[in-house]
C-alpha atoms as a PDB file:
ATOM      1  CA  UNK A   1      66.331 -43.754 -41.466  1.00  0.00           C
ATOM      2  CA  UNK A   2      65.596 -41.687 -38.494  1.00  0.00           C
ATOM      3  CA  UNK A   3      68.432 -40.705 -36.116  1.00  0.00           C
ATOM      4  CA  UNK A   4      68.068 -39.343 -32.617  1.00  0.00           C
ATOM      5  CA  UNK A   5      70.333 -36.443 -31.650  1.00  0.00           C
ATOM      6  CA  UNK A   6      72.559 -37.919 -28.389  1.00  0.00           C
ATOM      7  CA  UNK A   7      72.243 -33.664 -26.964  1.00  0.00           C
ATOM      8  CA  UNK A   8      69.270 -33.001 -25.243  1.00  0.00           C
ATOM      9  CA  UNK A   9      69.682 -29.739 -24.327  1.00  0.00           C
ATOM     10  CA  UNK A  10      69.639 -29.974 -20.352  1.00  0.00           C
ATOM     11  CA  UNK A  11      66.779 -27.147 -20.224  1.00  0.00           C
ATOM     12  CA  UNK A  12      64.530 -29.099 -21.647  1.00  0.00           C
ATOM     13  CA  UNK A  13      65.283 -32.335 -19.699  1.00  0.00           C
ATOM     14  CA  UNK A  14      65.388 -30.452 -16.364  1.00  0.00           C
ATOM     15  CA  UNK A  15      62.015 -29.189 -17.135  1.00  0.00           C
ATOM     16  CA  UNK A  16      60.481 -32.205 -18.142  1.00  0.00           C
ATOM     17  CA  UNK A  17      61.985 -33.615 -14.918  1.00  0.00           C
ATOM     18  CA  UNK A  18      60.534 -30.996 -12.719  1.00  0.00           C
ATOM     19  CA  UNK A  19      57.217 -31.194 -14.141  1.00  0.00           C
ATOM     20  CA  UNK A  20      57.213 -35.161 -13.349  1.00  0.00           C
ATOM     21  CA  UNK A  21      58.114 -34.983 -10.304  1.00  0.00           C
ATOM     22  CA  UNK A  22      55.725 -32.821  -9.376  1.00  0.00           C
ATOM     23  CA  UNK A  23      53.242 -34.744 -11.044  1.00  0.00           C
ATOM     24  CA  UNK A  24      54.226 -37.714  -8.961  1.00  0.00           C
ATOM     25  CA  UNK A  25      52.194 -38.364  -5.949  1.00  0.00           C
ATOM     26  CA  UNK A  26      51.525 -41.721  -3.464  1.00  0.00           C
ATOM     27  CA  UNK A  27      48.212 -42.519  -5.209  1.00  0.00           C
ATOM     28  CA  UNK A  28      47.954 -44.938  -8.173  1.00  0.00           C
ATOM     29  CA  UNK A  29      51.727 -45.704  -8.030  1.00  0.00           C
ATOM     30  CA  UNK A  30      52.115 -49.089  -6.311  1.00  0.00           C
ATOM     31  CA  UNK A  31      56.131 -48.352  -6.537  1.00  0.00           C
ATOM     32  CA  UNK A  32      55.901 -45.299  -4.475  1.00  0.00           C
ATOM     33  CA  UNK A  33      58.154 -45.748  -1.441  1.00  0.00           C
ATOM     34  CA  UNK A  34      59.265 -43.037   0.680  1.00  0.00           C
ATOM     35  CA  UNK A  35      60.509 -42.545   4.695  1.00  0.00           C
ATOM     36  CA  UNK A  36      56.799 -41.703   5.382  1.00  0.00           C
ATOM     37  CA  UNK A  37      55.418 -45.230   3.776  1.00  0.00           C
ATOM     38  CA  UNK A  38      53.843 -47.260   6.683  1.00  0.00           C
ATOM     39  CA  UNK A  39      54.812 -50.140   5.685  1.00  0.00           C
ATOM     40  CA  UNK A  40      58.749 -49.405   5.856  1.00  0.00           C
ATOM     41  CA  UNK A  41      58.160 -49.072   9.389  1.00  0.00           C
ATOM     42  CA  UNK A  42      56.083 -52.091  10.081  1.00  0.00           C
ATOM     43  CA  UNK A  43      59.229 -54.634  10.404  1.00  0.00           C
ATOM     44  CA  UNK A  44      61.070 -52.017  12.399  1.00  0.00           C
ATOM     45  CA  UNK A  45      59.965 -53.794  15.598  1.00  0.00           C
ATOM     46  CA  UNK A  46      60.801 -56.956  14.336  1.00  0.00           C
ATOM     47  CA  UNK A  47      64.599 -56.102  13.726  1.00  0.00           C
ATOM     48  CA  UNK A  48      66.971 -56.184  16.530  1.00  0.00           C
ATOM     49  CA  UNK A  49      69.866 -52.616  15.886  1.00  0.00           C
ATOM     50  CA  UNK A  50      70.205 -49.591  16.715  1.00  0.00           C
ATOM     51  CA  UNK A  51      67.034 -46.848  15.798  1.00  0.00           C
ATOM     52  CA  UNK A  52      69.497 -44.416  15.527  1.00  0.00           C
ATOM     53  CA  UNK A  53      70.393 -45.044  12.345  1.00  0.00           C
ATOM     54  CA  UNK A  54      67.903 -44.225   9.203  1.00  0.00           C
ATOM     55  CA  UNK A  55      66.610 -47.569   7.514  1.00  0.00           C
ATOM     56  CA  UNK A  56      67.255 -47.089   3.474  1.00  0.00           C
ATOM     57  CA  UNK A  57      63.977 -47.238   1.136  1.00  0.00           C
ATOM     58  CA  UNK A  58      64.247 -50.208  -1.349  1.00  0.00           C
ATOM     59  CA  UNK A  59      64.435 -49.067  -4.961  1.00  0.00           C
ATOM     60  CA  UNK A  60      61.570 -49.825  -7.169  1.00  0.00           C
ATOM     61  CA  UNK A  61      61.684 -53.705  -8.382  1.00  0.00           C
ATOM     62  CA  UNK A  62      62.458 -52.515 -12.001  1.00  0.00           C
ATOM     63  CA  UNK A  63      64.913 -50.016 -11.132  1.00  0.00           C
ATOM     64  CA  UNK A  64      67.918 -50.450 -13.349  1.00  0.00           C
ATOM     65  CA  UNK A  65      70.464 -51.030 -10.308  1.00  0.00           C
ATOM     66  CA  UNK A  66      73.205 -52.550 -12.946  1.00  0.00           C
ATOM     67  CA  UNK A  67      73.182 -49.664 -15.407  1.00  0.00           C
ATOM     68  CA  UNK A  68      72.800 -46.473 -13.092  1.00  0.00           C
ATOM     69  CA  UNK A  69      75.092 -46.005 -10.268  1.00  0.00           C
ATOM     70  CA  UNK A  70      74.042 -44.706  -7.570  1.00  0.00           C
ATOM     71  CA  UNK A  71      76.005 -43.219  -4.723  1.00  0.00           C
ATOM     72  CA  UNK A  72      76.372 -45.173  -1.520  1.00  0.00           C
ATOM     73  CA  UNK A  73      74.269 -43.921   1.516  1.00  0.00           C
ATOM     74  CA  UNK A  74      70.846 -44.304   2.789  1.00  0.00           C
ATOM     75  CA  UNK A  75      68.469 -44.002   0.258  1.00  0.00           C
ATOM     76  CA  UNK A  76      65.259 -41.854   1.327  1.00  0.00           C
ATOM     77  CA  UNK A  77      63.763 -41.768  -1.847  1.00  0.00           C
ATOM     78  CA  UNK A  78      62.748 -44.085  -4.248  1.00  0.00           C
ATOM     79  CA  UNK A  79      59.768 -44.537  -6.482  1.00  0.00           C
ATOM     80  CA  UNK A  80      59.268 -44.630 -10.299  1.00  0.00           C
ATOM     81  CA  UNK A  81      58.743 -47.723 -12.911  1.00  0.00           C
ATOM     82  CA  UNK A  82      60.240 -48.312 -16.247  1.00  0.00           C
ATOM     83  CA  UNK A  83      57.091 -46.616 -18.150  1.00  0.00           C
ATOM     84  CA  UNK A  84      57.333 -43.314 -15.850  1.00  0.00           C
ATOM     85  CA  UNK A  85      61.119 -43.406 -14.765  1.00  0.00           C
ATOM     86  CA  UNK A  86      62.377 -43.550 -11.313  1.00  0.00           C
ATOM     87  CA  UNK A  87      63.254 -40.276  -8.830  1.00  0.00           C
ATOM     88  CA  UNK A  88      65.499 -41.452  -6.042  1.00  0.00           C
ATOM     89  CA  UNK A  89      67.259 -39.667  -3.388  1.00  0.00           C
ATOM     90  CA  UNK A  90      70.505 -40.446  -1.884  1.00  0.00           C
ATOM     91  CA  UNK A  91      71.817 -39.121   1.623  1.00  0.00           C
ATOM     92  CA  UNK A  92      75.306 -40.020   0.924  1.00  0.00           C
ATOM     93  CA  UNK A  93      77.772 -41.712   3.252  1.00  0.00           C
ATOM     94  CA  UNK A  94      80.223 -39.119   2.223  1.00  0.00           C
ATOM     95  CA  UNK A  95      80.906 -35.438   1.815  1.00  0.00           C
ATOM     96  CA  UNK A  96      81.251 -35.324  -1.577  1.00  0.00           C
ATOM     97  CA  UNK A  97      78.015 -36.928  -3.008  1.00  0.00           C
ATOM     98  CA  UNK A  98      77.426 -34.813  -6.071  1.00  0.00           C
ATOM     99  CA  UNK A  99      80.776 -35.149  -7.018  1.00  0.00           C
ATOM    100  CA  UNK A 100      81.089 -39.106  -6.659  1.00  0.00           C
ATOM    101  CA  UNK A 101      77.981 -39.768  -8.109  1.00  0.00           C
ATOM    102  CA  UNK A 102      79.334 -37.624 -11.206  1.00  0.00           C
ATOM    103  CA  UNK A 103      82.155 -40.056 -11.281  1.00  0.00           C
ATOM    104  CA  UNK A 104      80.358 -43.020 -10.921  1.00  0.00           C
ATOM    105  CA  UNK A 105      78.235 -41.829 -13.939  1.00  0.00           C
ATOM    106  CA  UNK A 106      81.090 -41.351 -16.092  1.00  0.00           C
ATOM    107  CA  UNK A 107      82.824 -44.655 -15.125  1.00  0.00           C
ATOM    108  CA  UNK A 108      79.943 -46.568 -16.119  1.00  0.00           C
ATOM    109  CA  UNK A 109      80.380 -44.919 -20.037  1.00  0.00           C
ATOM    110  CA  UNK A 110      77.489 -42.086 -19.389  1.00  0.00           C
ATOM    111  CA  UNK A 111      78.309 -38.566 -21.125  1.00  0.00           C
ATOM    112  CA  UNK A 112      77.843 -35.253 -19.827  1.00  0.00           C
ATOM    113  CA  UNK A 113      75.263 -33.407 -21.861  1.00  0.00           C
ATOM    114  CA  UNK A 114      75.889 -29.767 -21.906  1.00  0.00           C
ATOM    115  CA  UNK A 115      74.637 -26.978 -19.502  1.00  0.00           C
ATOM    116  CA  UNK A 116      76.042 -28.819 -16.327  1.00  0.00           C
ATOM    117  CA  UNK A 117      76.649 -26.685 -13.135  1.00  0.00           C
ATOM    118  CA  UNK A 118      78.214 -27.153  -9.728  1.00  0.00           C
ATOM    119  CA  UNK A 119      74.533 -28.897  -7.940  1.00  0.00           C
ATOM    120  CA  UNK A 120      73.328 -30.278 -11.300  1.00  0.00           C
ATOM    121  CA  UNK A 121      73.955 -32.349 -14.375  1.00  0.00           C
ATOM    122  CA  UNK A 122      72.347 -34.594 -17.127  1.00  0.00           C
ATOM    123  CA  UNK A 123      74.228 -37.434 -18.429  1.00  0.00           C
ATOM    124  CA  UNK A 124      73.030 -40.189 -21.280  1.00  0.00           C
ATOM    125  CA  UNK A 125      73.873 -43.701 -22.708  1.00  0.00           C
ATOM    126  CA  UNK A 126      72.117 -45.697 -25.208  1.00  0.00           C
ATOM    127  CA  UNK A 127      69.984 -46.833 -22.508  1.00  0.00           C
ATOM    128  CA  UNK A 128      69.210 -43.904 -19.921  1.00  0.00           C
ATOM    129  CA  UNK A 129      68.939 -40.254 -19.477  1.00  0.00           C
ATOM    130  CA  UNK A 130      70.063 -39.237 -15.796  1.00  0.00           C
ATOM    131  CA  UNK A 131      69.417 -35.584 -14.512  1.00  0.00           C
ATOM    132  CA  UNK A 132      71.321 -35.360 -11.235  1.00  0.00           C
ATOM    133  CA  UNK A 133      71.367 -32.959  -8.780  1.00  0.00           C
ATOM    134  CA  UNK A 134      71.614 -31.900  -5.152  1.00  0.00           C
ATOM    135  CA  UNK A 135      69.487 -29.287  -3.056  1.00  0.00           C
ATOM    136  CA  UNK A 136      72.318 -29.344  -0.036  1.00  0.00           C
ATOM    137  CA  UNK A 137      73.645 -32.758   1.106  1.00  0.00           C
ATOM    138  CA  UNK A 138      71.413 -35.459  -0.735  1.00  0.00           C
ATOM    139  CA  UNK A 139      71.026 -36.449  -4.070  1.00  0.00           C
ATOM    140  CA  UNK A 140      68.464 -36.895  -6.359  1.00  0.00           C
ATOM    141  CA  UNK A 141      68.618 -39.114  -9.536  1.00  0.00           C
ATOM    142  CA  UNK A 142      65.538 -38.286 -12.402  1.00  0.00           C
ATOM    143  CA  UNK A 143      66.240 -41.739 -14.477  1.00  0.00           C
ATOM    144  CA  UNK A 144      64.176 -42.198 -18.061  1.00  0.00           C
ATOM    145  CA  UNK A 145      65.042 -45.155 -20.211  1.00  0.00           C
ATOM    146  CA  UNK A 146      65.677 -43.774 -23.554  1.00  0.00           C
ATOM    147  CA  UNK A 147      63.267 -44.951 -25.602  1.00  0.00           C
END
């Protein structure tokens, strides 16, 4: 019987996460939504509110919205599928974003994997891998269903 070591080192998972992002691009991913996507600004004329405030980007249709917490705030990212995993980005509602979404992961039963920092982290379940980090104010989720 084959068991699967729960510690991915968080080098290797932040590497494999950089490298898909940056593989990720708007063509031949029909789940790729981002604040540039015409078509999140096609109903924006059709609402009645206030333009002042930033419209949040729907997450993908299969994103696991039960199992992976995500901070609250206006989401400005969000593309991925189960097959691929998801990216999103979070401009939280408050200051400390990295922090709460930290907590939220560990409330939900997620462990910290080693090698976590101050701007970045990797936590897992029997379900998901999460890499979170932040680049300033936002957040950004890298979420791969554990296979």
């Amino acid at each position: 019987m084959r068991t699967r070591n729960p510690f991915i080192p968080a080098a290797i998972v932040a590497a494999l996460t950089i490298g898909s992002l940056a593989a990720c691009s708007s063509t031949g991913n029909t789940n790729y939504v981002s604040s540039h996507t015409p078509a999140s600004s096609s109903s924006a004329g059709s609402e009645s509110g206030s333009s002042d405030a930033p419209k949040s980007e729907q997450l993908p249709s299969d994103f696991p919205k039960d199992a992976v917490p995500l901070v609250d705030g206006t989401i400005v990212v969000a593309r991925g599928d189960k097959d691929n995993g998801w990216s999103i980005t979070v401009q939280p509602s408050g200051k400390n974003g990295f922090a709460d979404a930290q907590s939220a992961l560990k409330a939900k039963g997620y462990t910290e994997q080693p090698g976590a920092t101050d701007s970045a982290a990797v936590y897992t379940n029997d379900m998901y891998t999460v890499a979170v980090k932040t680049p300033g104010v936002s957040v950004t989720y890298a979420v791969t269903a554990n296979q």
